[in-house]
N, C-alpha and C. Protein backbone atom coordinates (compact mmCIF):
# COMPACT_ATOMS: atom_id res chain seq x y z
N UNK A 1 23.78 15.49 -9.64
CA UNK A 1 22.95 14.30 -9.78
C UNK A 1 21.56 14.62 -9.21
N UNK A 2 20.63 14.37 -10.25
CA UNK A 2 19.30 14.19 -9.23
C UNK A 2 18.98 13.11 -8.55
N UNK A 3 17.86 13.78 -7.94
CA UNK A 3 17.40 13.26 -6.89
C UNK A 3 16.08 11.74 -7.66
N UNK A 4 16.27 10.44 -7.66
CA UNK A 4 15.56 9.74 -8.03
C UNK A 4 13.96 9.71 -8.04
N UNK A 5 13.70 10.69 -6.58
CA UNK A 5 12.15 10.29 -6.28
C UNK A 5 11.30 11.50 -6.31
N UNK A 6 10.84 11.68 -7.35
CA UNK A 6 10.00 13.33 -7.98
C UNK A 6 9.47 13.76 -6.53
N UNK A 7 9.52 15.13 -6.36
CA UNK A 7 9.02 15.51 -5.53
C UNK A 7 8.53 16.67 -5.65
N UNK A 8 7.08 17.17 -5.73
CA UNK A 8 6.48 18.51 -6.17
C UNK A 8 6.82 19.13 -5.12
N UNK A 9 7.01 20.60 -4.80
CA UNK A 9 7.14 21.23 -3.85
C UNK A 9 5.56 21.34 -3.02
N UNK A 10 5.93 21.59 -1.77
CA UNK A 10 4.83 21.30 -0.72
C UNK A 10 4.76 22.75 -0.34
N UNK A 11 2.93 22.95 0.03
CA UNK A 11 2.81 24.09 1.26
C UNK A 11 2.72 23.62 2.35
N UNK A 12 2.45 24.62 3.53
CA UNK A 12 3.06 24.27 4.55
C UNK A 12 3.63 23.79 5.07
N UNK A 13 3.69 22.44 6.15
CA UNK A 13 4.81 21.79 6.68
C UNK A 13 4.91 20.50 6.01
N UNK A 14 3.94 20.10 5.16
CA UNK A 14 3.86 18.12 4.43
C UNK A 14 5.49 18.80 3.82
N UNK A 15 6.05 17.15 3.75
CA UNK A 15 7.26 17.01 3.15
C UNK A 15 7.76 15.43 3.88
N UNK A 16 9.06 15.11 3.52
CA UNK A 16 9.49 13.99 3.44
C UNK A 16 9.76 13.50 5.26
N UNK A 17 9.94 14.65 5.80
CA UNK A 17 10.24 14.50 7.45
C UNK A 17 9.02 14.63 8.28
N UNK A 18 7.78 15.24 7.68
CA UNK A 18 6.89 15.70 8.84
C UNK A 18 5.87 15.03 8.60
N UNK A 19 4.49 15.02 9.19
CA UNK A 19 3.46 13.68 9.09
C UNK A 19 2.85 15.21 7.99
N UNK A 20 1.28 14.46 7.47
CA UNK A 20 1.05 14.87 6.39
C UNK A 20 0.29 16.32 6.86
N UNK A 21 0.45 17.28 6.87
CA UNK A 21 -0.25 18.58 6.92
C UNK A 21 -1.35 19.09 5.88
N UNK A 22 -1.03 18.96 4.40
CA UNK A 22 -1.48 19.19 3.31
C UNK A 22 -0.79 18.38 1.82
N UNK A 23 -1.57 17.21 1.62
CA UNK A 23 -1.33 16.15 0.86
C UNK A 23 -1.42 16.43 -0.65
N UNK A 24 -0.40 16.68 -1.42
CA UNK A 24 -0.78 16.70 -2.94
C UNK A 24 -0.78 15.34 -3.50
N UNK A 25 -0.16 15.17 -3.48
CA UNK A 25 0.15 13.54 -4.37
C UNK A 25 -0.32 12.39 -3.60
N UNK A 26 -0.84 10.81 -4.48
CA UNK A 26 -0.46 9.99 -3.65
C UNK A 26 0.80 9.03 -3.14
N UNK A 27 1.91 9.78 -3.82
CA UNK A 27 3.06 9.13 -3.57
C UNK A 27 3.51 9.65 -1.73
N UNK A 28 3.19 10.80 -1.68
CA UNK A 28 3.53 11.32 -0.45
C UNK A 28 2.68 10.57 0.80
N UNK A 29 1.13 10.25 0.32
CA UNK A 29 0.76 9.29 1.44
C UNK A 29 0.90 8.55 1.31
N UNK A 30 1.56 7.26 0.05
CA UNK A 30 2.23 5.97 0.30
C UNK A 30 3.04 6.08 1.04
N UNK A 31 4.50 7.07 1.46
CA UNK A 31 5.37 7.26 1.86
C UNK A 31 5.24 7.73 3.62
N UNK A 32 4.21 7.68 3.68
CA UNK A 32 3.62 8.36 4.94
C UNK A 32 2.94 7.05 5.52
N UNK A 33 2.37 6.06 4.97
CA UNK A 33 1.71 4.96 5.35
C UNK A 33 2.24 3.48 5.50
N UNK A 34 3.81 3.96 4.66
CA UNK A 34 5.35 2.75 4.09
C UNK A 34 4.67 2.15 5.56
N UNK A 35 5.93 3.20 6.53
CA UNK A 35 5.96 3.42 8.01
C UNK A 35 5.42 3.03 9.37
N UNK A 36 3.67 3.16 8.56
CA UNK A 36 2.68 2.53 9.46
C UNK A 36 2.77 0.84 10.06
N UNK A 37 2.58 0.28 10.77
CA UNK A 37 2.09 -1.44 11.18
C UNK A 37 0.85 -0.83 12.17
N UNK A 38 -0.09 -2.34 11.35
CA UNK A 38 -0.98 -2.83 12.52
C UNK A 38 -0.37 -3.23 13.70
N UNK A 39 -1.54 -3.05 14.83
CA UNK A 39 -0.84 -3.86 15.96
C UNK A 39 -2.23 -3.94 16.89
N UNK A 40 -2.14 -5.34 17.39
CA UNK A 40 -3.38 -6.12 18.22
C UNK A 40 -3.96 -5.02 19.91
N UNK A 41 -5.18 -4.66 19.30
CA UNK A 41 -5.60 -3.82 20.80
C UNK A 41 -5.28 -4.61 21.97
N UNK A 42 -4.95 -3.44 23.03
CA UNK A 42 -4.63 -3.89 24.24
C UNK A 42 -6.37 -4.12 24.91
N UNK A 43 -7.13 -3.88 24.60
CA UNK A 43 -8.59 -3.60 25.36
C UNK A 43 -9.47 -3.61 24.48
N UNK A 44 -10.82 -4.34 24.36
CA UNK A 44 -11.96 -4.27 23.60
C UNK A 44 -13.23 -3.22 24.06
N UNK A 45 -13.70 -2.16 23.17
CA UNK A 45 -12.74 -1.85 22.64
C UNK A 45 -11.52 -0.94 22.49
N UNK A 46 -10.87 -0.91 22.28
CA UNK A 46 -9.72 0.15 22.35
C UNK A 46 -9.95 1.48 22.44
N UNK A 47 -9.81 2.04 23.30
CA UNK A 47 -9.97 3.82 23.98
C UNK A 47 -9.29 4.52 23.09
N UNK A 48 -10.03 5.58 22.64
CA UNK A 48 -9.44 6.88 21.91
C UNK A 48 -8.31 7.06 22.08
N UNK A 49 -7.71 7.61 23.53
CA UNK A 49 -6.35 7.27 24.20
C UNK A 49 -5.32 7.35 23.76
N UNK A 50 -5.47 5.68 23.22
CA UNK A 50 -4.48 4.50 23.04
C UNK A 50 -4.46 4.59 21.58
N UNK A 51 -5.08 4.94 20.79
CA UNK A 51 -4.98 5.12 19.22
C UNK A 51 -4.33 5.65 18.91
N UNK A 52 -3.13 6.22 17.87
CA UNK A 52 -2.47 7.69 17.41
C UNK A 52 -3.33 7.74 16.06
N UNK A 53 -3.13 8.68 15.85
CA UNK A 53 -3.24 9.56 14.89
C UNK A 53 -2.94 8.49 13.38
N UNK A 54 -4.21 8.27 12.75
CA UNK A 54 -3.85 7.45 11.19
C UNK A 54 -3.00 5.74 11.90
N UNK A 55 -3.09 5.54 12.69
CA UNK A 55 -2.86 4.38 13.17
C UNK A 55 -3.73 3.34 13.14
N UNK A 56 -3.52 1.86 13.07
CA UNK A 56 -4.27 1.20 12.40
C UNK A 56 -4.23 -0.16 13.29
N UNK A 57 -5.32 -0.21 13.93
CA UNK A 57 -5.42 -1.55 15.32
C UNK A 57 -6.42 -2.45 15.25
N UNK A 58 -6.50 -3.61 15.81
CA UNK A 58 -7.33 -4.94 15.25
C UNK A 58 -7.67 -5.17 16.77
N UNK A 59 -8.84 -4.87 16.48
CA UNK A 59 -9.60 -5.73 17.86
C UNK A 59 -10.02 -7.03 17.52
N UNK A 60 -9.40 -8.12 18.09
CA UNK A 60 -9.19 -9.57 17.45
C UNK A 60 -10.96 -10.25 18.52
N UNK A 61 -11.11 -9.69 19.54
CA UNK A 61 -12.87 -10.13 20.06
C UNK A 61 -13.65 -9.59 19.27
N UNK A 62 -13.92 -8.26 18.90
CA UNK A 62 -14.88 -8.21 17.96
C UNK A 62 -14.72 -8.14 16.75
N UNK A 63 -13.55 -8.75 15.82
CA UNK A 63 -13.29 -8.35 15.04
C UNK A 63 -13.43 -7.04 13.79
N UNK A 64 -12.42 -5.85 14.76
CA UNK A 64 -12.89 -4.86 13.95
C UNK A 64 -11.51 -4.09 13.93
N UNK A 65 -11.75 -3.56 12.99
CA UNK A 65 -10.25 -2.55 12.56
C UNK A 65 -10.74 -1.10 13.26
N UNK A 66 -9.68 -0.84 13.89
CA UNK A 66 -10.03 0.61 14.16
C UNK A 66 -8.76 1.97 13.98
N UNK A 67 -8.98 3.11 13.69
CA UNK A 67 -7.98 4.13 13.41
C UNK A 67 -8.79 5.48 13.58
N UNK A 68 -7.61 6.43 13.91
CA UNK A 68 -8.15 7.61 14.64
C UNK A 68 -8.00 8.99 13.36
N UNK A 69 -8.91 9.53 12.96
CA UNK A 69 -8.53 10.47 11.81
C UNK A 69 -9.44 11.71 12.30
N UNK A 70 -8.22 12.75 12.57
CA UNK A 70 -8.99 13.94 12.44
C UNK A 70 -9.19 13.96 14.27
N UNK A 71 -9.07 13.36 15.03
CA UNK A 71 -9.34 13.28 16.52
C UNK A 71 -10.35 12.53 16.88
N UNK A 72 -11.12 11.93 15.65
CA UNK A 72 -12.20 10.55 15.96
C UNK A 72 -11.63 9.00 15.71
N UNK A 73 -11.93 8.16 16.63
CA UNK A 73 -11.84 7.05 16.33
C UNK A 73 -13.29 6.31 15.71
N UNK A 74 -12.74 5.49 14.91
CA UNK A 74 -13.29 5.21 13.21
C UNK A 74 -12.76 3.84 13.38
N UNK A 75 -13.96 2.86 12.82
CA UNK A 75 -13.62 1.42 12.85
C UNK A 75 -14.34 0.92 11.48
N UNK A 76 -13.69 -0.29 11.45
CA UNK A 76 -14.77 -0.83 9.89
C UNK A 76 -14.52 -2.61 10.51
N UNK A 77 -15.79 -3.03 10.06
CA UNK A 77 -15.90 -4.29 11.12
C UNK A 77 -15.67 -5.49 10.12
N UNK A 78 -14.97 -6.30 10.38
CA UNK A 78 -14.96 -7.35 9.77
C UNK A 78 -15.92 -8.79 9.80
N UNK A 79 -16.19 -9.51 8.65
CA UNK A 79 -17.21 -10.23 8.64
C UNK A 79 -16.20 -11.88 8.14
């Protein structure tokens, strides 16, 4: 029986268990992002720190989204 959910073969470590290393498809970062929840900063604004990696946090005082990509934290502000 196959397997229902196409899966191109991957280089290096990206695959169904590991976070994304080298992304072909966008099914693999839907599947990588299913997983993700927002969740309300502990501190305005929220310290590098406290971010992980592609994580996705709401600073509810200044209203701004913030997430960490690549080892920078990155915000987009809401109006």
């Amino acid at each position: 029986m196959s397997d229902p959910i196409p899966v191109q073969p991957f280089g290096k470590s990206a695959g169904y268990g590991n976070e994304i290393a080298v992304q072909t498809d966008i099914n693999s970062l839907l599947r990588f992002f299913a997983t993700k929840a927002m969740r309300a900063s502990l501190t305005s604004p929220p310290l590098a720190k406290d971010v992980g990696e592609l994580e996705v946090v709401v600073d509810k005082s200044a209203l701004r989204i913030y997430t960490k990509i690549d080892g920078t934290l990155r915000y987009w502000g809401l109006t």
